[in-house]
N, C-alpha and C. Protein backbone atom coordinates (compact mmCIF):
# COMPACT_ATOMS: atom_id res chain seq x y z
N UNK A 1 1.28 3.57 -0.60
CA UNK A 1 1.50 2.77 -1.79
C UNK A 1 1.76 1.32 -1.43
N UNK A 2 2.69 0.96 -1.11
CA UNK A 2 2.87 -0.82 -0.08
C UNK A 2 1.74 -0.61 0.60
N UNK A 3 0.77 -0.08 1.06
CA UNK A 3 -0.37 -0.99 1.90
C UNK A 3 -1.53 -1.52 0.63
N UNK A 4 -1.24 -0.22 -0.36
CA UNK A 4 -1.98 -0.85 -1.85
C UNK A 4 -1.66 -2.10 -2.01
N UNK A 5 -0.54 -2.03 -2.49
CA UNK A 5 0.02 -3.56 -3.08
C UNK A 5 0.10 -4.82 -2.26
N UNK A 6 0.13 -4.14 -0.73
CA UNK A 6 0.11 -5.05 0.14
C UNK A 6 -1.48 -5.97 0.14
N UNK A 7 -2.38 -4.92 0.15
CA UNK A 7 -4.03 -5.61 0.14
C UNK A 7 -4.48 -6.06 -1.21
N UNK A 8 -3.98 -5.60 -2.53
CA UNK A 8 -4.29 -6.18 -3.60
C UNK A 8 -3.81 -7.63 -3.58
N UNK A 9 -2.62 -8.05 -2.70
CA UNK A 9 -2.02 -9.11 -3.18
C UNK A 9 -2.26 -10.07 -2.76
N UNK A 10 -2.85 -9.73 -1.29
CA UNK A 10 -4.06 -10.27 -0.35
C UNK A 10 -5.16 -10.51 -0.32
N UNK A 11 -5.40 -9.82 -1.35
CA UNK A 11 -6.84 -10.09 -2.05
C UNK A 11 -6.79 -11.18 -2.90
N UNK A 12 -5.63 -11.27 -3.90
CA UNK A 12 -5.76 -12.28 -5.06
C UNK A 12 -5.42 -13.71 -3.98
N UNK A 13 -4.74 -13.60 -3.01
CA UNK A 13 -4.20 -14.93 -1.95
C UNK A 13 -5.67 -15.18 -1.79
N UNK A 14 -6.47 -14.72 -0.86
CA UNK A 14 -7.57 -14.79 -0.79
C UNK A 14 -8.78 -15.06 -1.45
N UNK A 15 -8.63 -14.73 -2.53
CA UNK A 15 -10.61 -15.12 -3.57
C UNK A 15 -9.98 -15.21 -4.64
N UNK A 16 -8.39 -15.71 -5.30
CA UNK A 16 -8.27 -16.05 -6.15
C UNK A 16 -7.66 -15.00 -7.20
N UNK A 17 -7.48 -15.39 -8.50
CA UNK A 17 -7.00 -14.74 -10.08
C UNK A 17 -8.54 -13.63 -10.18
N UNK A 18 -7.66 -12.60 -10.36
CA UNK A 18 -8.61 -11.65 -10.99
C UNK A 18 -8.29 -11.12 -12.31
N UNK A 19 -8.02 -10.11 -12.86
CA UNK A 19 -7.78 -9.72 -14.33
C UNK A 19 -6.60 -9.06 -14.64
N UNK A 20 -6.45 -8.87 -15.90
CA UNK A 20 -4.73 -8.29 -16.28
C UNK A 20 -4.88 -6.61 -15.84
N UNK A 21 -5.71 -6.10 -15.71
CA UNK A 21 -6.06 -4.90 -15.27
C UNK A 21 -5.91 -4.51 -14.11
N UNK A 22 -6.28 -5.54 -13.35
CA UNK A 22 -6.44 -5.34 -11.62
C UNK A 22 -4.16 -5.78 -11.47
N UNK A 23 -3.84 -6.62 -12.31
CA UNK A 23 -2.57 -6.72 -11.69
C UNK A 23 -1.74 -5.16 -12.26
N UNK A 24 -2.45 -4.95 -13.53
CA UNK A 24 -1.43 -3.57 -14.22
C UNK A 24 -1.58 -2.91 -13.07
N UNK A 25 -2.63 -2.58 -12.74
CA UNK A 25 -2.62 -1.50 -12.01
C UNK A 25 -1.76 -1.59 -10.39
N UNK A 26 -1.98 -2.51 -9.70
CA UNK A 26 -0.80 -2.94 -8.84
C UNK A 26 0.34 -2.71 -9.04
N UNK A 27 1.08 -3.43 -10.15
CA UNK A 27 3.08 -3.48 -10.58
C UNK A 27 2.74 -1.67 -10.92
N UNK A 28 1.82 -0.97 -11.30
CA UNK A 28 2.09 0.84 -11.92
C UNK A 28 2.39 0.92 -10.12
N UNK A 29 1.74 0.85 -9.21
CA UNK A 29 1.72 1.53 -7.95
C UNK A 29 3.16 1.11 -7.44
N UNK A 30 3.06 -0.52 -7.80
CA UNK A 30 4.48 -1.30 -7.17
C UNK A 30 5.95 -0.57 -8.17
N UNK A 31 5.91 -0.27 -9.12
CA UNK A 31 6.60 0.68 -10.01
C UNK A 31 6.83 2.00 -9.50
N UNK A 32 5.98 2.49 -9.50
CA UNK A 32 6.21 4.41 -8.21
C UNK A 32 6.60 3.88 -7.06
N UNK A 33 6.47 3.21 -6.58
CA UNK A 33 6.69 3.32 -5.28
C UNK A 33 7.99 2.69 -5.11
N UNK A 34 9.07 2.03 -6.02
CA UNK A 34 10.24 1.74 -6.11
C UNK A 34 11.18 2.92 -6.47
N UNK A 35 10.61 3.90 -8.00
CA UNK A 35 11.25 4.32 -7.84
C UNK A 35 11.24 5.76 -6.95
N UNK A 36 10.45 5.85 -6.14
CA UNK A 36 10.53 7.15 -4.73
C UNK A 36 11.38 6.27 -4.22
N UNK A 37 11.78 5.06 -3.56
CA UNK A 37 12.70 4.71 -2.74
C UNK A 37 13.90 4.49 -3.42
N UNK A 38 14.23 4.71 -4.58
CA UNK A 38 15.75 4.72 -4.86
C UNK A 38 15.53 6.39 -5.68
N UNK A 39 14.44 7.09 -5.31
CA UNK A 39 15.19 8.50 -5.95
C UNK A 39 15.75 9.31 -4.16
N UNK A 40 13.92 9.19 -3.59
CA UNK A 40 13.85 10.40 -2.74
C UNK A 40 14.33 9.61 -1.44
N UNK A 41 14.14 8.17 -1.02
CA UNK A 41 13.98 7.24 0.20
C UNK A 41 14.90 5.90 0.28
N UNK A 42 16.19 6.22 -0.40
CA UNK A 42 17.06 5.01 0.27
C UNK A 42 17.54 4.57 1.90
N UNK A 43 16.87 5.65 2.56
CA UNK A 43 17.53 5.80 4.00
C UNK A 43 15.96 5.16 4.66
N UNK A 44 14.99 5.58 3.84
CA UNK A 44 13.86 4.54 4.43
C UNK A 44 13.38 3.61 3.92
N UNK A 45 14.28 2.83 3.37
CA UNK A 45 14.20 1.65 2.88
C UNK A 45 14.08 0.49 4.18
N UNK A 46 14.74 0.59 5.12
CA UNK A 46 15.10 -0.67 5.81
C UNK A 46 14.04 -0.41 6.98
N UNK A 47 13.43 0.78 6.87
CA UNK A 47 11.85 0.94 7.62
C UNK A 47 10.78 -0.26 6.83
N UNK A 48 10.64 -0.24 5.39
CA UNK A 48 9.75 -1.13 4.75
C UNK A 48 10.27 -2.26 4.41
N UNK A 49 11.56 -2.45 4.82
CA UNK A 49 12.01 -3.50 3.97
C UNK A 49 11.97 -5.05 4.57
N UNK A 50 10.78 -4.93 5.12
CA UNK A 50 10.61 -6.40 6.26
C UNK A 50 9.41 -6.53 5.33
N UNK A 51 8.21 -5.73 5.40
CA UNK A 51 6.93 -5.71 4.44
C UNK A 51 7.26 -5.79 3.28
N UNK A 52 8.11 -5.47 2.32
CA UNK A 52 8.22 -5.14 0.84
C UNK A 52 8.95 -6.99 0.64
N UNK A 53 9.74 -7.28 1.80
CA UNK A 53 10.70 -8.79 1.52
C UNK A 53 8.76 -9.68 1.41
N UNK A 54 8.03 -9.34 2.72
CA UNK A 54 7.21 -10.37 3.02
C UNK A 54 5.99 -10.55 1.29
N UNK A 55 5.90 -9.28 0.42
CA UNK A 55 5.21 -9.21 -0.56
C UNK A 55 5.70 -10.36 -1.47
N UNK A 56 7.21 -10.62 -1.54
CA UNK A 56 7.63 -11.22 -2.57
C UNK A 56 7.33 -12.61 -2.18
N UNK A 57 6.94 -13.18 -0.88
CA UNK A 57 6.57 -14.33 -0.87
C UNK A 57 5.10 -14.46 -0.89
N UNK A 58 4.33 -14.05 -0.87
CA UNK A 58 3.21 -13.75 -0.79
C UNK A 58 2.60 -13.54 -2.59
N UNK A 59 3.50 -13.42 -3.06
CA UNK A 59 3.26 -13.19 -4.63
C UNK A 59 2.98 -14.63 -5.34
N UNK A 60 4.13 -15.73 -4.81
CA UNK A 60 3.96 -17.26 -5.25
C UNK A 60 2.40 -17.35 -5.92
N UNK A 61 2.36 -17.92 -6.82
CA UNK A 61 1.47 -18.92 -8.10
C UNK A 61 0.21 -17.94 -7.96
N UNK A 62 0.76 -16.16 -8.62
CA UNK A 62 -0.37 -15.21 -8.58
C UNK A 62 0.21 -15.01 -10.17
N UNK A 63 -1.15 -14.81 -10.78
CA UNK A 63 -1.00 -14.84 -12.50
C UNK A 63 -0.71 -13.83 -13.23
N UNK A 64 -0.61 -13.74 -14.39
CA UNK A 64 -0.64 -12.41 -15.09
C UNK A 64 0.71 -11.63 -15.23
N UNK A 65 1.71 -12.04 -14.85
CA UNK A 65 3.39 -12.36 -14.96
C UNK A 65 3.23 -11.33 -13.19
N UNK A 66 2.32 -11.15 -12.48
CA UNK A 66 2.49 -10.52 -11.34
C UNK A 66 3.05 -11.19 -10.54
N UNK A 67 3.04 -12.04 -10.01
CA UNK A 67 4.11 -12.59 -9.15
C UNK A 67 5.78 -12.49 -9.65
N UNK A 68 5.60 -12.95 -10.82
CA UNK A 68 6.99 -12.57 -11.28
C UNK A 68 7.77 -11.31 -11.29
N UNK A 69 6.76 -10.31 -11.23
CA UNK A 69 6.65 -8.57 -11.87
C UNK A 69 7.58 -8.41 -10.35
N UNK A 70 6.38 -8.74 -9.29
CA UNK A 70 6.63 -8.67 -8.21
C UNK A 70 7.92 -8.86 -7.19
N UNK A 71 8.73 -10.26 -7.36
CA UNK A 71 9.75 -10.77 -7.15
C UNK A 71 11.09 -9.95 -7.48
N UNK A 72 10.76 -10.00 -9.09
CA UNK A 72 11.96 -9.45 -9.75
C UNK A 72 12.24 -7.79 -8.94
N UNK A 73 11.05 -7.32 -8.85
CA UNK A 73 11.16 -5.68 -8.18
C UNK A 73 12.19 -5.98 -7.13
N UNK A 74 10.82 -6.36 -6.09
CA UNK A 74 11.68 -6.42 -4.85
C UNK A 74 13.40 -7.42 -4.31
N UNK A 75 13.96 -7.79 -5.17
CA UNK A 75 15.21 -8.86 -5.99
C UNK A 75 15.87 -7.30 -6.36
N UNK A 76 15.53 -6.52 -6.94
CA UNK A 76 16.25 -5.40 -7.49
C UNK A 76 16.56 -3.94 -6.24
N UNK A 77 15.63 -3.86 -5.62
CA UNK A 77 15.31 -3.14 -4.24
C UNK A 77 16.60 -3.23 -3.65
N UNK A 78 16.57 -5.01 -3.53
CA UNK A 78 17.04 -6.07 -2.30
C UNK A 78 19.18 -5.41 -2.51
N UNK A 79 19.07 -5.66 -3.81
CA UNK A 79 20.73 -5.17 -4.84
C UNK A 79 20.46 -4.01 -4.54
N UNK A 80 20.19 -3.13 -4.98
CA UNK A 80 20.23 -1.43 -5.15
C UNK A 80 19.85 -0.80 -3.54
N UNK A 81 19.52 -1.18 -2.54
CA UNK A 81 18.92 -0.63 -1.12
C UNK A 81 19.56 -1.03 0.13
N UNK A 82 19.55 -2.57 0.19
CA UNK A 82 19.83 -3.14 1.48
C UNK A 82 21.23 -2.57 1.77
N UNK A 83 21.79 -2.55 0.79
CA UNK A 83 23.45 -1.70 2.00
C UNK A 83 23.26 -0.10 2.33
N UNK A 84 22.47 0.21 1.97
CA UNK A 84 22.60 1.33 2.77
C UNK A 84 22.24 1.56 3.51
């Protein structure tokens, strides 16, 4: 799921704004895959949590409230994960 979101987001860095569709579908994956790490995976959080920090910068001036979608997640992760 993060290598999804990881290459979609890399994609839009790369060739630009694509559609409100292509980001829904990203924040749905970036959405599951938050909450498996605060239901089933708080203990492997700090395995992803170098990649999941590097997404939120990598999100900067990407459209469609996705960068924002994006930030705010991993901002909430960051509160609810990092101490444990």
């Amino acid at each position: 799921m993060l290598t999804y979101v990881e290459n979609g987001t890399r994609f839009t860095r790369e060739f630009g704004d694509i559609n409100e569709a292509y980001y829904n579908s990203l924040e749905s994956v970036l959405h599951e895959m938050t909450q498996l790490l605060r239901k089933d995976g708080p203990a492997l959080y700090p395995q992803f949590r170098q990649r999941i920090q590097r997404l939120s910068t990598h999100a900067d001036h990407i459209g469609w409230g996705y960068g924002d979608y994006l930030r705010d997640q991993v901002h909430l992760l960051e509160e609810e994960l990092a101490g444990e």
